[in-house]
Protein backbone atom coordinates (compact mmCIF):
# COMPACT_ATOMS: atom_id res chain seq x y z
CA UNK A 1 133.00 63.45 138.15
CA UNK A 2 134.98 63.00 134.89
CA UNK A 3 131.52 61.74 133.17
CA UNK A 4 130.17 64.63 134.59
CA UNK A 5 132.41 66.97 133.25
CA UNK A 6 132.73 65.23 129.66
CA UNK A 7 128.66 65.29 129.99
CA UNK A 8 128.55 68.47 130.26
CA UNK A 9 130.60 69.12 127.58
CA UNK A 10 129.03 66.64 125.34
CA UNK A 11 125.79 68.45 125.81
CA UNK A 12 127.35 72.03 125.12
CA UNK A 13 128.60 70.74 121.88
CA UNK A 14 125.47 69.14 120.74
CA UNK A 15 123.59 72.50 121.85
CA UNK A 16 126.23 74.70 119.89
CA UNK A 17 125.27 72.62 116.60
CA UNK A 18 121.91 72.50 117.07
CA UNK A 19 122.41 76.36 117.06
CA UNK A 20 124.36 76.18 114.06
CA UNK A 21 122.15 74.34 112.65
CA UNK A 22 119.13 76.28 113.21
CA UNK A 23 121.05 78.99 112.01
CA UNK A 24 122.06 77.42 108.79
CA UNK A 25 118.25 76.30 108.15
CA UNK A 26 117.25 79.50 108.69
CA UNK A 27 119.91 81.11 106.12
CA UNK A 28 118.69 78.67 103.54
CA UNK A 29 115.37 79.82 103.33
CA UNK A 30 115.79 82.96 103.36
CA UNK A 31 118.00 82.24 100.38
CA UNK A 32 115.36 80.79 98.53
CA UNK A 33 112.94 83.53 99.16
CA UNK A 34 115.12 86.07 97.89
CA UNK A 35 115.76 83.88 94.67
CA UNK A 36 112.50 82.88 93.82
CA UNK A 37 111.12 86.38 94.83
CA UNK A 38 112.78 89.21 94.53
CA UNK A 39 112.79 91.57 91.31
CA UNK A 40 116.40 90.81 90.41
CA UNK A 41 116.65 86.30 89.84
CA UNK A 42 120.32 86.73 90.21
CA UNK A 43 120.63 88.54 93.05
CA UNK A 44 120.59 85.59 95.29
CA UNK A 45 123.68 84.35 94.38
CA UNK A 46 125.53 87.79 96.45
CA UNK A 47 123.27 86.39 99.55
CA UNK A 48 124.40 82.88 99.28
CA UNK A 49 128.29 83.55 98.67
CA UNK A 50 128.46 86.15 101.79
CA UNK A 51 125.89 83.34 104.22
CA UNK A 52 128.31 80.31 103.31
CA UNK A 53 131.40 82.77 104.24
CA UNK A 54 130.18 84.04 106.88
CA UNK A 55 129.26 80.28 108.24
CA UNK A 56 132.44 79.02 107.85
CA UNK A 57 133.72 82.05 110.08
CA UNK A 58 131.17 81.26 112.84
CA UNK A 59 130.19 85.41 112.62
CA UNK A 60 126.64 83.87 113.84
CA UNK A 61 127.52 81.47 116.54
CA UNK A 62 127.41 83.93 119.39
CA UNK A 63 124.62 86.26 118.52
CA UNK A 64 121.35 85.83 120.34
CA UNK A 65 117.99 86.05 118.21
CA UNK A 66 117.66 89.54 118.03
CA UNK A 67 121.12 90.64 117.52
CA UNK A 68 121.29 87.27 114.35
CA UNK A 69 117.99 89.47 113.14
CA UNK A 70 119.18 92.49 112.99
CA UNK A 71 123.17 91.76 111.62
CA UNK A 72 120.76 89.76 109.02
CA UNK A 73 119.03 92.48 107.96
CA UNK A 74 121.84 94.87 107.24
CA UNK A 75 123.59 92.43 105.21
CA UNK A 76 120.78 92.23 102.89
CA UNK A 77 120.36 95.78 102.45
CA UNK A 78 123.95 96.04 102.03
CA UNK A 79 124.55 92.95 100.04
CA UNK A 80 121.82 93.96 97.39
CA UNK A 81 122.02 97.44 97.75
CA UNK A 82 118.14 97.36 98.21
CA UNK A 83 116.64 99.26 101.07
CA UNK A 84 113.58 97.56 101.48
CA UNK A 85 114.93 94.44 102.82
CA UNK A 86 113.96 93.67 106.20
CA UNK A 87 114.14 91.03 108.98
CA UNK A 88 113.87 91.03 112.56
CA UNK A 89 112.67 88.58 115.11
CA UNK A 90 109.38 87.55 116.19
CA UNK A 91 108.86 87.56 120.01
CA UNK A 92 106.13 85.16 120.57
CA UNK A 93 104.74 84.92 117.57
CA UNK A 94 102.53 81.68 117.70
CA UNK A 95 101.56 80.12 114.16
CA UNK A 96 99.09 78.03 115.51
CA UNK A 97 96.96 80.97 116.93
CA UNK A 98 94.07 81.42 114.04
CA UNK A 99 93.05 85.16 114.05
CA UNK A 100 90.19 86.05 112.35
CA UNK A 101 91.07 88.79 108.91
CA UNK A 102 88.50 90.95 110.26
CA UNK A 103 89.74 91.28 113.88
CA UNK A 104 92.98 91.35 112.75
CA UNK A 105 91.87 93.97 109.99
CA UNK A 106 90.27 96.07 113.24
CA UNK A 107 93.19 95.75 115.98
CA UNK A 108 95.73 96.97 112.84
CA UNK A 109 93.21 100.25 112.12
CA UNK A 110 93.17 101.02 115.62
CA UNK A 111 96.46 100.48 115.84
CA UNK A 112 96.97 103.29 113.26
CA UNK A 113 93.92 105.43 114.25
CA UNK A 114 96.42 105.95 117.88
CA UNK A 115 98.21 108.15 115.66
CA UNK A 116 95.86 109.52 113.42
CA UNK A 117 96.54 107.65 110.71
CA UNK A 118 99.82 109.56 109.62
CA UNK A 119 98.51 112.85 109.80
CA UNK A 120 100.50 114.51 112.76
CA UNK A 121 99.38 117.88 112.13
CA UNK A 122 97.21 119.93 109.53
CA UNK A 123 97.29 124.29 109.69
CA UNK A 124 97.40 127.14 108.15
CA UNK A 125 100.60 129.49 107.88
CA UNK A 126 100.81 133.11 107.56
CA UNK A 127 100.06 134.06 103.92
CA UNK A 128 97.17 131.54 103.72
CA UNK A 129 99.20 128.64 103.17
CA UNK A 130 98.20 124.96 103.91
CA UNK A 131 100.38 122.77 106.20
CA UNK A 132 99.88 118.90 105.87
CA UNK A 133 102.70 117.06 108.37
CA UNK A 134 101.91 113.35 107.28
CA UNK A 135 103.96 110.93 108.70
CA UNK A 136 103.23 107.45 107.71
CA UNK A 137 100.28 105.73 104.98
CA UNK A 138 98.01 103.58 106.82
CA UNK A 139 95.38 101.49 104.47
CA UNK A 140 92.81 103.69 102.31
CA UNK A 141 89.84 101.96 104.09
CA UNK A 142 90.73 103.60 107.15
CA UNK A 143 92.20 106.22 106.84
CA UNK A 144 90.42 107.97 104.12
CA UNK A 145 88.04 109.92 106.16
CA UNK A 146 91.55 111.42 107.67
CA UNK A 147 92.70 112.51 104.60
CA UNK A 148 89.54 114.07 103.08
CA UNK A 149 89.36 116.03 106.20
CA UNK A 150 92.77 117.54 106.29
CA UNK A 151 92.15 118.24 102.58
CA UNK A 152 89.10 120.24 103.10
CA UNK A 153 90.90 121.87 106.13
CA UNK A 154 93.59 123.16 103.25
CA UNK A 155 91.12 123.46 100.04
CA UNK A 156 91.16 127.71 100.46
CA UNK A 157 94.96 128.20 100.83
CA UNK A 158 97.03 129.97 98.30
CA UNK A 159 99.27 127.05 98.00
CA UNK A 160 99.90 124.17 100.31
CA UNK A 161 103.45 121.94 101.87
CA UNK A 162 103.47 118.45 102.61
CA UNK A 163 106.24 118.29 104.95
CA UNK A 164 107.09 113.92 104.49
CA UNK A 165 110.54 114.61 106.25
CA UNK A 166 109.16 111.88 109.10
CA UNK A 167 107.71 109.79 106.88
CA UNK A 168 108.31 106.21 106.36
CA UNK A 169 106.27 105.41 103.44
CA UNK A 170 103.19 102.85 103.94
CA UNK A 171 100.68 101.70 101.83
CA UNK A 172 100.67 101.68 98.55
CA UNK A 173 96.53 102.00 98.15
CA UNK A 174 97.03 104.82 100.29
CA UNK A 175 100.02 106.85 98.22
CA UNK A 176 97.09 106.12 95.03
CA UNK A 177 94.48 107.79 97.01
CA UNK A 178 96.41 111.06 98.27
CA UNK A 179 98.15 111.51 94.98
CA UNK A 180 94.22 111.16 93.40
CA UNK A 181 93.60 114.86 95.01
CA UNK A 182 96.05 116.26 93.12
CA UNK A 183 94.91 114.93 89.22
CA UNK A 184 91.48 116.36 87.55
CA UNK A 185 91.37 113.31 86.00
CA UNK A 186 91.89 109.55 86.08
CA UNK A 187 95.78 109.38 85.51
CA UNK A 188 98.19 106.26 85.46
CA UNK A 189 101.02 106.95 87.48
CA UNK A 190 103.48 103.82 87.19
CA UNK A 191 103.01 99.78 87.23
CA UNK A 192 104.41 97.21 89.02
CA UNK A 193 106.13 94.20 87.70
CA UNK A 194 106.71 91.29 89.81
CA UNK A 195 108.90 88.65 88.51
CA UNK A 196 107.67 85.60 90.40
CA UNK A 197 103.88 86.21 88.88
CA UNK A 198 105.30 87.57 85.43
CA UNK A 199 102.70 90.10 86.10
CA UNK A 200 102.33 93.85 85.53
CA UNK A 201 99.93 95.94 87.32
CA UNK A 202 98.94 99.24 86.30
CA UNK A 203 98.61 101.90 89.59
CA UNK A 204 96.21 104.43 88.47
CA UNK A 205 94.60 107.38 90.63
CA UNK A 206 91.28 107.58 90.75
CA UNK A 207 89.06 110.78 89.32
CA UNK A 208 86.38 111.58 92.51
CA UNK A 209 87.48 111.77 96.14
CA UNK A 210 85.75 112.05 99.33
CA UNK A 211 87.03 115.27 99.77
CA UNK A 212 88.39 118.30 98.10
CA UNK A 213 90.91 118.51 95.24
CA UNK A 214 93.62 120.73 95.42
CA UNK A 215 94.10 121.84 91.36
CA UNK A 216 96.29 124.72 89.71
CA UNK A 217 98.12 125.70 92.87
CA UNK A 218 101.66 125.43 93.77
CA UNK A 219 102.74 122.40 96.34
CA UNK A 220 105.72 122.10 97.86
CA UNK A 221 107.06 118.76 99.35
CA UNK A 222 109.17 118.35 102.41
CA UNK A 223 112.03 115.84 102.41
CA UNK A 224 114.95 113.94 104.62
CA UNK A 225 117.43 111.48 104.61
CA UNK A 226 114.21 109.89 106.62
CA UNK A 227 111.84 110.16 104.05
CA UNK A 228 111.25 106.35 102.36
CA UNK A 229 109.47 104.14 99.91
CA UNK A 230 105.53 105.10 99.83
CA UNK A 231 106.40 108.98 100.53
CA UNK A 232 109.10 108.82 98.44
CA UNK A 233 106.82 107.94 95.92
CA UNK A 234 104.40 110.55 96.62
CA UNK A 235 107.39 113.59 96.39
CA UNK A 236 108.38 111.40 93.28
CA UNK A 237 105.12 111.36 90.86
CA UNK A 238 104.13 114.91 91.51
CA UNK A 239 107.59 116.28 91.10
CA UNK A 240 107.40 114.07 87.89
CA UNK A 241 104.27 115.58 87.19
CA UNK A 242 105.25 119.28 87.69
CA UNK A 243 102.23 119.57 90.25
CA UNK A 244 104.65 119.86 93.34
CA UNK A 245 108.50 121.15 93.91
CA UNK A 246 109.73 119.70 96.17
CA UNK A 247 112.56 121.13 99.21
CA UNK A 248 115.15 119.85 101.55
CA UNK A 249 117.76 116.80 101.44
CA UNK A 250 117.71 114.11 98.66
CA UNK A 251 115.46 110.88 99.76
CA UNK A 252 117.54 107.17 100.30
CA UNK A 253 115.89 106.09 96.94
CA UNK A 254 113.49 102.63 98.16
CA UNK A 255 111.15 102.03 95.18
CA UNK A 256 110.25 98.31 95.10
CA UNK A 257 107.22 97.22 96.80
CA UNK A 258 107.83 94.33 99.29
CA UNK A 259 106.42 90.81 100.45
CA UNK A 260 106.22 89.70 103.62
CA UNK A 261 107.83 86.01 104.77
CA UNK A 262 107.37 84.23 107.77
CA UNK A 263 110.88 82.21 108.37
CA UNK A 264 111.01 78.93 111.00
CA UNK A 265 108.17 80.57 112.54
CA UNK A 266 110.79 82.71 114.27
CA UNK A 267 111.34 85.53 112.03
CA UNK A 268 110.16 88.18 109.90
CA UNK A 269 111.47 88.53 106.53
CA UNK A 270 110.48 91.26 103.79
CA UNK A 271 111.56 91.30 100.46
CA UNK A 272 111.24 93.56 97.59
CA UNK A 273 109.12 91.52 95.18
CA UNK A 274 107.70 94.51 92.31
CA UNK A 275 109.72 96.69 90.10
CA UNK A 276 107.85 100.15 89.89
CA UNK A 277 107.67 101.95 86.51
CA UNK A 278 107.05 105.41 85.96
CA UNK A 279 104.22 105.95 82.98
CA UNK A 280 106.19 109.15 82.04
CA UNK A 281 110.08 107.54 81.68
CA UNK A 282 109.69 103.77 82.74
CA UNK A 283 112.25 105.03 85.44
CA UNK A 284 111.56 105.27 89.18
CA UNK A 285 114.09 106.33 92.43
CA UNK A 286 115.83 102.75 93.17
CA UNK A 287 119.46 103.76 94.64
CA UNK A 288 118.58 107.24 93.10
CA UNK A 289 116.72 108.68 95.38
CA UNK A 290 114.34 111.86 94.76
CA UNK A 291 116.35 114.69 94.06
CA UNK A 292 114.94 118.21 95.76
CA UNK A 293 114.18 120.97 93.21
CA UNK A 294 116.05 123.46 95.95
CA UNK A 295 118.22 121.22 98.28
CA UNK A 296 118.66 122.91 101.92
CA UNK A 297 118.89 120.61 105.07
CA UNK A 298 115.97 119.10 106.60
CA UNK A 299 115.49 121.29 109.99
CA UNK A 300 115.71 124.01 106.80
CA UNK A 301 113.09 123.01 104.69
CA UNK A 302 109.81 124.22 106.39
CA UNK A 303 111.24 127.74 106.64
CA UNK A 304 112.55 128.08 102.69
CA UNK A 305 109.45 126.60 101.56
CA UNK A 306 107.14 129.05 103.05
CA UNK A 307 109.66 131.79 101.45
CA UNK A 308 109.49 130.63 98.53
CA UNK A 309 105.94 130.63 98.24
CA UNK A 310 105.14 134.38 100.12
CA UNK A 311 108.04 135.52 97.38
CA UNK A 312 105.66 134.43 94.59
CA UNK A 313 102.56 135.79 96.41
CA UNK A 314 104.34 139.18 95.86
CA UNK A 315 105.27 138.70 92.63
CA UNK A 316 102.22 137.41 91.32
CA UNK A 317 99.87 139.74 93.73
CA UNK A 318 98.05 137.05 94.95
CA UNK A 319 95.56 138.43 97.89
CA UNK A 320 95.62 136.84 101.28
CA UNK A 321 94.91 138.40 104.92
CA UNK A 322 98.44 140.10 104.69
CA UNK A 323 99.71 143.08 103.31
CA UNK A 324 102.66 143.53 100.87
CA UNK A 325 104.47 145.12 103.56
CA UNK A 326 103.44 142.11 105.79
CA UNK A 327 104.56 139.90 103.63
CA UNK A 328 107.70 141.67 103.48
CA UNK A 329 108.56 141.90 106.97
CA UNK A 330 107.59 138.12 107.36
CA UNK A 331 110.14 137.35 104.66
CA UNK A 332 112.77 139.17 106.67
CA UNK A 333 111.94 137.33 109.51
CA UNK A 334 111.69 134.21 108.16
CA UNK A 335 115.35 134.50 106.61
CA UNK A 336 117.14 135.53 109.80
């Protein structure tokens, strides 16, 4: 019985280490990633320092595969004070299995096309206004047809609101694309630098669309606390611009474009590799943010951005199905 017991105990300490040990493996890559990757080279040091300290207080011992993800991930963000990190577990995720681009290219756009590629909802408001809820950017490829159709749906409307307060940002051929409907012209907006290449790329829109432009109207953008990276940037360069105004609370300010790692075929790891540039200021909204032009609170922001547009449709006399009494009253309303 004593063998038993000391056995047992034997085997519990050899299956704690090899824990440990996975865990420690695990820690050192994703060290290495984030020093031979991500936009700041000295960064990595912060990630190190906290790993080896946190080690030597066994803070990961106990933490089953999800829960090591996710603590993982928050230290990163919080370490580097850089949003766009990510990691989180893979659940049977088999490195071995050889998918085919293509397929893999189809199951992801109909994947997306389940919820209409971002675009929640497209109308028109009272005062012939346009209404674009847009809630995530899928790839151009697919989703392009989308977006030409929701901006023909709009092309008549006095002025239009692109309410991003549920959006999570995307891809980045996709922010190009919308952002191309609002430009009469081919127009660099920013480029991308990314350290480990030594490479900049220049992010330009592009002068036709598939659908209609919306030129010389006013646009107001919808923001949150929820609103990140991709629509970030979209609120960003037309505010920058003066093509849009944007309305509600200031944005959590995630501007570098991000890599994805596979680590010990366990885990997901993304890290920001690209430093965006604006081509007006060489600045962009890292830890900044994007600042509203009138700041109100998110559940807010619909409501006192279709004021503020049926205010200037008096002022400026602009014609729509309503009268200037209508209007009127509907202001009233609208600012109980």
């Amino acid at each position: 019985m004593k063998k038993l017991v000391t056995g047992i105990v034997l085997f519990h300490s050899l299956l704690a280490y090899a824990q440990k040990d996975d865990k420690t493996m695990i820690l050192s890559e994703i060290t290495e990633k984030v020093k031979r990757y991500y936009v700041d080279k000295e960064a990595y040091k912060k990630v190190e320092s906290s790993f080896q300290s946190d080690l030597k207080k066994g803070t990961f011992n106990t933490l089953n595969k999800n829960d090591f993800a996710l603590l993982i991930g928050q230290k990163l963000r919080s370490d580097i004070k850089d949003y766009h990190f990510s990691f989180r577990y893979l659940e049977n995720y088999s490195p071995e299995k050889v998918v085919d681009e293509k397929e893999k290219e189809k199951l992801h756009d109909f994947h997306n096309s389940l919820e209409n590629f971002g675009f929640e909802s497209v109308r028109r408001l009272e005062g012939n206004i346009g209404y674009i809820n847009f809630k995530g950017f899928a790839s151009p490829k697919s989703s392009a047809n989308t977006l030409a159709a929701a901006m023909n749906f709009v092309a008549n409307t006095n002025a239009l609101i692109i309410d991003l307060r549920e959006n999570q940002g995307g891809d980045n051929g996709m922010l190009l694309l919308f952002c191309s409907y609002f430009f009469d012209k081919k127009t660099d907006l920013y480029t991308t630098y990314f350290r480990h290449k030594e490479k900049t790329v220049v992010n330009s829109t592009q002068k036709d669309v598939s659908g209609a432009k919306y030129l010389h109207k006013k646009i107001y953008i919808l923001t949150s606390t929820s609103t990140f990276s991709a629509a970030e940037a979209l609120a960003y360069f037309l505010q920058q611009h003066k093509l849009a105004e944007v309305i509600g609370e200031k944005t959590p300010g995630a501007a570098n474009p991000v890599d994805h790692f596979v680590i010990q075929n366990q885990y997901l790891l993304l890290v920001p590799t690209g430093k965006v540039s604006s081509s007006i200021d060489y600045k962009n909204w890292e830890h900044i943010g994007v600042i509203p032009d009138q700041e109100v609170k998110a559940k807010d922001a619909l409501k006192a951005a279709h004021i503020t547009i049926l205010k200037h449709i008096l002022t400026t006399e602009t014609k729509t199905e309503l009268t200037r009494s209508e209007i009127k009253n509907l202001v009233h309303q609208l600012e109980q």
